[in-house]
PDB file of N, CA and C in Angstrom:
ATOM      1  N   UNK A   1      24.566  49.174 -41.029  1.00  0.00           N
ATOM      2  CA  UNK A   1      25.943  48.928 -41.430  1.00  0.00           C
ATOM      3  C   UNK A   1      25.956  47.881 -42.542  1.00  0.00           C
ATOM      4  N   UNK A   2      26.883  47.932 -43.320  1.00  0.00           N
ATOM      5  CA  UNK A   2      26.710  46.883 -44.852  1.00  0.00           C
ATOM      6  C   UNK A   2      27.353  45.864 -44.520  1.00  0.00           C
ATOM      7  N   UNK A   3      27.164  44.582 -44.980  1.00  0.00           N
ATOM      8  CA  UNK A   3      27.747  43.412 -44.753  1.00  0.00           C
ATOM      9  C   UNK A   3      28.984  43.680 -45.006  1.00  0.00           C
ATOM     10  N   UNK A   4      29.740  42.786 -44.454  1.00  0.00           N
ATOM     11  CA  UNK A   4      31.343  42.825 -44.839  1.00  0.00           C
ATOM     12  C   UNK A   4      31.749  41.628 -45.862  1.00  0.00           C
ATOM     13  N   UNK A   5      32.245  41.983 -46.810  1.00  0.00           N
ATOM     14  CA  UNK A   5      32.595  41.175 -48.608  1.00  0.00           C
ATOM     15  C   UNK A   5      33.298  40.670 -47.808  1.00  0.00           C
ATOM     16  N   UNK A   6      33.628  39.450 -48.213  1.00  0.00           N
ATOM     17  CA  UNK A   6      35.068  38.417 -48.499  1.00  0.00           C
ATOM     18  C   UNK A   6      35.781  38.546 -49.485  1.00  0.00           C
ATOM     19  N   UNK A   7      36.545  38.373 -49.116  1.00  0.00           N
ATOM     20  CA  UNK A   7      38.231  39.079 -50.737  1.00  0.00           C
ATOM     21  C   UNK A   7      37.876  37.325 -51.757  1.00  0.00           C
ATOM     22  N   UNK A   8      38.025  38.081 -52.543  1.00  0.00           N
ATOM     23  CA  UNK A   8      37.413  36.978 -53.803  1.00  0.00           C
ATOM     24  C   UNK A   8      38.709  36.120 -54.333  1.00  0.00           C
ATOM     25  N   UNK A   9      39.717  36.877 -53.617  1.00  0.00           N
ATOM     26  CA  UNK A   9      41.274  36.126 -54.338  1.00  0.00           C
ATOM     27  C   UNK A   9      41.446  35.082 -52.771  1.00  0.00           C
ATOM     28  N   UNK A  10      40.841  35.343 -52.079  1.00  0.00           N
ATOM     29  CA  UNK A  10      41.002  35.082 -50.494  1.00  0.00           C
ATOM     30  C   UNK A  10      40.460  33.284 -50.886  1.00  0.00           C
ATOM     31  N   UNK A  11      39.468  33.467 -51.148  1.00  0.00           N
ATOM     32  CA  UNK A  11      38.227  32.667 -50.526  1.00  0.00           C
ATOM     33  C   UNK A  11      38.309  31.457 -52.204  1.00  0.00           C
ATOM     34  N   UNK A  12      39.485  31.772 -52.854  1.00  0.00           N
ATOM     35  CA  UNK A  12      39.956  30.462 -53.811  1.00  0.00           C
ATOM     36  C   UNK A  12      41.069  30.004 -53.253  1.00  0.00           C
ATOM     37  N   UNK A  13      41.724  30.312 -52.831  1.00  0.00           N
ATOM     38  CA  UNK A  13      43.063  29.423 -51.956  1.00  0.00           C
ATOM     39  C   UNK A  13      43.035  29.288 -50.443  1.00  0.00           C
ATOM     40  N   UNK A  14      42.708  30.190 -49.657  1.00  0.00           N
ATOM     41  CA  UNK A  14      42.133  29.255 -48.245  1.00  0.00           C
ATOM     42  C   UNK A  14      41.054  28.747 -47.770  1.00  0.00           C
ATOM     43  N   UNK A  15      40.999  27.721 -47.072  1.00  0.00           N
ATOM     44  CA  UNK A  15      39.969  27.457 -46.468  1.00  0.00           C
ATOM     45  C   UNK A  15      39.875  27.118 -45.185  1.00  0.00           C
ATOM     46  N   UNK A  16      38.840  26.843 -44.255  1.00  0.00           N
ATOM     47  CA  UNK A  16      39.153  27.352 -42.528  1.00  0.00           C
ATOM     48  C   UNK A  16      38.144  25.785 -42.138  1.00  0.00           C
ATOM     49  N   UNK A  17      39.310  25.275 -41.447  1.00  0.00           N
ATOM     50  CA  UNK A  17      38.552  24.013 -40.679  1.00  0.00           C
ATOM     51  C   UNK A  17      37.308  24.817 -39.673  1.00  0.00           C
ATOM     52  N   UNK A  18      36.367  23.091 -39.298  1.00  0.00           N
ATOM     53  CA  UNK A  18      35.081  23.822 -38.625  1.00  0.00           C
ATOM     54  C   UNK A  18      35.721  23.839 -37.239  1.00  0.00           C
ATOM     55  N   UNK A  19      36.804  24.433 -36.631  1.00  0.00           N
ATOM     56  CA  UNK A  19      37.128  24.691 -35.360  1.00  0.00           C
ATOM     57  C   UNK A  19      36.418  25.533 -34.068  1.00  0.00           C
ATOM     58  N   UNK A  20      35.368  26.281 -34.944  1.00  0.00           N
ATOM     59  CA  UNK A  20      34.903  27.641 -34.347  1.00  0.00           C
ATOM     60  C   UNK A  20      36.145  28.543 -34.593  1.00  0.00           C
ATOM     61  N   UNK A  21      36.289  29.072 -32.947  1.00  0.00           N
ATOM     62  CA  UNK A  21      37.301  30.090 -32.495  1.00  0.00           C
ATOM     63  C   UNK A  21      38.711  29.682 -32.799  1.00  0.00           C
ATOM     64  N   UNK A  22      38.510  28.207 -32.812  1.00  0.00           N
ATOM     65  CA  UNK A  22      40.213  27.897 -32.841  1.00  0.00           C
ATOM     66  C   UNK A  22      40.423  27.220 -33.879  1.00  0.00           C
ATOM     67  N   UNK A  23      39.937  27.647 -35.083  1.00  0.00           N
ATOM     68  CA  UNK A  23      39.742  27.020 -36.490  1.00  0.00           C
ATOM     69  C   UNK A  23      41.091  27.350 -37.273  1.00  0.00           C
ATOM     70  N   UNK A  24      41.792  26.319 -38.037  1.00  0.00           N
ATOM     71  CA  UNK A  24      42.749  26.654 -38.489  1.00  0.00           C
ATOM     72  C   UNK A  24      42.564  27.225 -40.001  1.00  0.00           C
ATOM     73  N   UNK A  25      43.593  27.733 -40.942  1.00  0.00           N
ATOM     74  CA  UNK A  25      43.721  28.187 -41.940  1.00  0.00           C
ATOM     75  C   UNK A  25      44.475  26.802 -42.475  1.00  0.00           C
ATOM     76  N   UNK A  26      43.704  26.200 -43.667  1.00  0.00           N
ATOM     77  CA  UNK A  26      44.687  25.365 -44.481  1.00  0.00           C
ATOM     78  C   UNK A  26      44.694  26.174 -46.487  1.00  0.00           C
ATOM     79  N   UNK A  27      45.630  26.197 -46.783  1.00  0.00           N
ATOM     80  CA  UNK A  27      45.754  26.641 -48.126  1.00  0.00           C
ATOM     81  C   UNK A  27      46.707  25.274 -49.081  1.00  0.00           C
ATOM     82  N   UNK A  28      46.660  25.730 -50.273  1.00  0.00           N
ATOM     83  CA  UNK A  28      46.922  24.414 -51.477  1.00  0.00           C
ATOM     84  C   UNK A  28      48.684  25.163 -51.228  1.00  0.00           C
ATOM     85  N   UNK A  29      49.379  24.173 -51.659  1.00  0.00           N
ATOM     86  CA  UNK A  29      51.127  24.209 -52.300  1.00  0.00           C
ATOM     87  C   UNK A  29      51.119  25.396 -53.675  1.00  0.00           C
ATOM     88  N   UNK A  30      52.334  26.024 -53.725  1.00  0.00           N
ATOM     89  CA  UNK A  30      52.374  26.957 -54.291  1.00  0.00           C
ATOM     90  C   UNK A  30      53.245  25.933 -55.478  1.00  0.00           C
ATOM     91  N   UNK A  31      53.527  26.245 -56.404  1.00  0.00           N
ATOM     92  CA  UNK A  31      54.106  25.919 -57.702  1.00  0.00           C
ATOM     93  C   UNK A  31      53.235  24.648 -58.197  1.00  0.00           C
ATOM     94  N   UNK A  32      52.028  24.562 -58.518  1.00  0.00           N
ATOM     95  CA  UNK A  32      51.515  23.557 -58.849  1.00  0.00           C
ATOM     96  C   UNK A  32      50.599  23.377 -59.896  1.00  0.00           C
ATOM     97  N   UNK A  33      51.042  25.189 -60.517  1.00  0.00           N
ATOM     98  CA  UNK A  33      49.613  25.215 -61.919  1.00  0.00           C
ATOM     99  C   UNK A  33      50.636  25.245 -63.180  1.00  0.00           C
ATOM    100  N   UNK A  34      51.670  25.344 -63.098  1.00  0.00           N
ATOM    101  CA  UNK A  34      52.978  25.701 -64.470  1.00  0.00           C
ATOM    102  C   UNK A  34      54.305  25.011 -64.618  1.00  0.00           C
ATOM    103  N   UNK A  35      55.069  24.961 -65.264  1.00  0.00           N
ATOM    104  CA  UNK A  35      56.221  23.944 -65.496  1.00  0.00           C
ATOM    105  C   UNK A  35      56.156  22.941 -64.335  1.00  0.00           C
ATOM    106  N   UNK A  36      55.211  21.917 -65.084  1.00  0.00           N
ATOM    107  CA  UNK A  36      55.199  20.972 -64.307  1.00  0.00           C
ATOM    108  C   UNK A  36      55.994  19.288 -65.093  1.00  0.00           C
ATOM    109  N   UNK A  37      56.462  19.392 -65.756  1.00  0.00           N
ATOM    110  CA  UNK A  37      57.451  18.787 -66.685  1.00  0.00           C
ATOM    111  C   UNK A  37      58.683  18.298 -65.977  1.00  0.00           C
ATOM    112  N   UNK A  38      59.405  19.736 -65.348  1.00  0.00           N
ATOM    113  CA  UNK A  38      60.373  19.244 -64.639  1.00  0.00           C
ATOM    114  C   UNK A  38      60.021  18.960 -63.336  1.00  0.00           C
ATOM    115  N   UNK A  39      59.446  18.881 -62.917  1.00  0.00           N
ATOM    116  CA  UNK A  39      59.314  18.550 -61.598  1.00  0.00           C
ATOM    117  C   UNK A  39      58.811  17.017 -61.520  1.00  0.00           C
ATOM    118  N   UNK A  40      59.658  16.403 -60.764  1.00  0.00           N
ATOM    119  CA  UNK A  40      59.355  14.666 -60.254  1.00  0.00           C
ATOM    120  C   UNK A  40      57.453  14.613 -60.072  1.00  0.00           C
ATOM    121  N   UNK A  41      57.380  13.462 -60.340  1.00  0.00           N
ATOM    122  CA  UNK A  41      55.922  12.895 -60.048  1.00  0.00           C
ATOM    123  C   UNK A  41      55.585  13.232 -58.610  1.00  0.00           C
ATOM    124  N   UNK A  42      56.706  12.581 -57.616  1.00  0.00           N
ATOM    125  CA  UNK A  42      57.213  12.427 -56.281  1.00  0.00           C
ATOM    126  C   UNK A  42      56.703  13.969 -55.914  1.00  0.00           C
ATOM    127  N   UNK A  43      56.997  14.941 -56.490  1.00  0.00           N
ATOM    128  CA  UNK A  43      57.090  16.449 -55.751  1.00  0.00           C
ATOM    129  C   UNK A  43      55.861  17.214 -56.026  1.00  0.00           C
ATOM    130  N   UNK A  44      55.311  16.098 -57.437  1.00  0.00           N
ATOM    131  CA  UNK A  44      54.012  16.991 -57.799  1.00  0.00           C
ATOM    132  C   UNK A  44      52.765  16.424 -57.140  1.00  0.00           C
ATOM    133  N   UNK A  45      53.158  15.144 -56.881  1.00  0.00           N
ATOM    134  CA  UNK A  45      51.669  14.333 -55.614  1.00  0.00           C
ATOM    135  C   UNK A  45      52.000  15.027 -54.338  1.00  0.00           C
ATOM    136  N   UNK A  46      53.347  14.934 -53.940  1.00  0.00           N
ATOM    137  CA  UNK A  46      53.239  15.788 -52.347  1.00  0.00           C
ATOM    138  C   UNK A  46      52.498  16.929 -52.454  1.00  0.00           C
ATOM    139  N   UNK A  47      52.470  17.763 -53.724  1.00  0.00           N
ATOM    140  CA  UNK A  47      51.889  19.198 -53.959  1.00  0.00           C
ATOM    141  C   UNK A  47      50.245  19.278 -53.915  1.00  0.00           C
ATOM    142  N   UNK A  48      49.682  18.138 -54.145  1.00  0.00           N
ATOM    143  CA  UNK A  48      48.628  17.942 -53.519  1.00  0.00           C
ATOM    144  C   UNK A  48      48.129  18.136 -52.491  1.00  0.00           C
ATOM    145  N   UNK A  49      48.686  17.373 -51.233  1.00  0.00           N
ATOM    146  CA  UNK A  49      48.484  17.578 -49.935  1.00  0.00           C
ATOM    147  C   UNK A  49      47.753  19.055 -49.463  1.00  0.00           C
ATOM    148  N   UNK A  50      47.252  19.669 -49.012  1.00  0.00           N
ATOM    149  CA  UNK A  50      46.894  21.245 -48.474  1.00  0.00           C
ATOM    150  C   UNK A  50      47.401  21.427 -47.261  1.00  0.00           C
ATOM    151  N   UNK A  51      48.342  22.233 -47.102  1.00  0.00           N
ATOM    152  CA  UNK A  51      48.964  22.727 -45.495  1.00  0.00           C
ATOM    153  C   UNK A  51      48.823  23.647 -45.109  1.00  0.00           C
ATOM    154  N   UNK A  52      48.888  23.584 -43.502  1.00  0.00           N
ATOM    155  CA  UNK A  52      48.457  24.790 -43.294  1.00  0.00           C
ATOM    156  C   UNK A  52      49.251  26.074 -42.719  1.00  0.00           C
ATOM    157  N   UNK A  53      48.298  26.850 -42.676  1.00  0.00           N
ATOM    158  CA  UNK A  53      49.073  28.305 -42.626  1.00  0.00           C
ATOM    159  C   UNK A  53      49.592  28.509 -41.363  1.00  0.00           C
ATOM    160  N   UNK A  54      50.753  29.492 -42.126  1.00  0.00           N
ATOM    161  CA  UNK A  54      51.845  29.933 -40.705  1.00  0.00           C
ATOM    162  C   UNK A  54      50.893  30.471 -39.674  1.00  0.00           C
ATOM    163  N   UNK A  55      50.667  30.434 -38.178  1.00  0.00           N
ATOM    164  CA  UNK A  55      50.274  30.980 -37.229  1.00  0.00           C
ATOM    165  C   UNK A  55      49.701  32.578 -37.354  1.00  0.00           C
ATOM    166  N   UNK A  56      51.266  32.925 -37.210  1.00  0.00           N
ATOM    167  CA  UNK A  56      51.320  34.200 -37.261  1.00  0.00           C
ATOM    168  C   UNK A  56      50.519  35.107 -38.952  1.00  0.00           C
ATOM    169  N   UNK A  57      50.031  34.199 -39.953  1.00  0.00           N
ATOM    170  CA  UNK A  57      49.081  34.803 -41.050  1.00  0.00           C
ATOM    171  C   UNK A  57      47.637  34.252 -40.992  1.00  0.00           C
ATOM    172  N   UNK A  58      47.460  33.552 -39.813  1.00  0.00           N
ATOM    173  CA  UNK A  58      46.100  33.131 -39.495  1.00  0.00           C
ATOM    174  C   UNK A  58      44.896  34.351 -39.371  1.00  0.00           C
ATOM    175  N   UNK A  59      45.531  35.241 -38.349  1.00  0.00           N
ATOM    176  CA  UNK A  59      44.627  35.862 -38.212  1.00  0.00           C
ATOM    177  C   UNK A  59      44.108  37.259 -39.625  1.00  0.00           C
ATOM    178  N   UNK A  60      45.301  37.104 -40.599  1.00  0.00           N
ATOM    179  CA  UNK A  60      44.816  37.953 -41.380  1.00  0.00           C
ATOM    180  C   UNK A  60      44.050  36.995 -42.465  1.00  0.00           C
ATOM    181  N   UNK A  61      44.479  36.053 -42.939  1.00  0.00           N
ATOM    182  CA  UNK A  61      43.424  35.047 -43.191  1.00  0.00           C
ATOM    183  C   UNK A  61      41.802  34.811 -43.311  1.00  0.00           C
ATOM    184  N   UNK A  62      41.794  35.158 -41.550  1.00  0.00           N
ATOM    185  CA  UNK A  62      40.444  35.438 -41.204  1.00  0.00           C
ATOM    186  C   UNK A  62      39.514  36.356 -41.483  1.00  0.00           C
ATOM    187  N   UNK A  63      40.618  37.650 -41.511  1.00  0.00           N
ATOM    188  CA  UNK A  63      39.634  39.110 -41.752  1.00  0.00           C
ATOM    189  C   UNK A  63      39.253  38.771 -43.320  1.00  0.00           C
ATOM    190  N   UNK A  64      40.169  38.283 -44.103  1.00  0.00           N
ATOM    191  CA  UNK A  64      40.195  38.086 -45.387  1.00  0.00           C
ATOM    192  C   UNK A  64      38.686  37.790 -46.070  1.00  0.00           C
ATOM    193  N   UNK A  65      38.830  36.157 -45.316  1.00  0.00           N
ATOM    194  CA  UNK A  65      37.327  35.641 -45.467  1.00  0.00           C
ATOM    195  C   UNK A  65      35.795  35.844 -44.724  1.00  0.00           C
ATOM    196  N   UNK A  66      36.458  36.964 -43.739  1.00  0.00           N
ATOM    197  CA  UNK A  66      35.123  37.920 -43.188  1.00  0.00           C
ATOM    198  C   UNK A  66      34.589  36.753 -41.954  1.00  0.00           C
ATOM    199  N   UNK A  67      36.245  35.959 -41.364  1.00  0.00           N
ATOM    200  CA  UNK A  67      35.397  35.373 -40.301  1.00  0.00           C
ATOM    201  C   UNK A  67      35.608  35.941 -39.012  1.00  0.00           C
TER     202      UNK A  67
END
């Protein structure tokens, strides 16, 4: 049977704490590569932070990155 790929669009925006089985999905803030002019200093450091993913898109997450 052939290895199973990881999605290549997958595996640049999430990444999976070392939890094992109960490892979470954390991904980067969305609006943070373009008109960044108007947006407060204030809104563009919070955009830093990495949060994590809704529950319920965890597990597709996973298949994503072939864990």
């Amino acid at each position: 049977m052939p290895k199973m790929k990881t999605h290549s669009g997958a595996k640049k925006r999430f990444k999976l704490t070392k939890g094992g089985k109960g490892s979470k999905a954390i991904a980067r803030h969305a609006g943070k590569t373009h008109i960044l002019q108007k947006k407060s200093p204030k809104k563009k450091r919070q955009m830093d932070n990495p949060l994590p993913v809704a529950k319920q898109d965890v597990p597709r997450v996973k298949a994503l990155l072939g864990k």
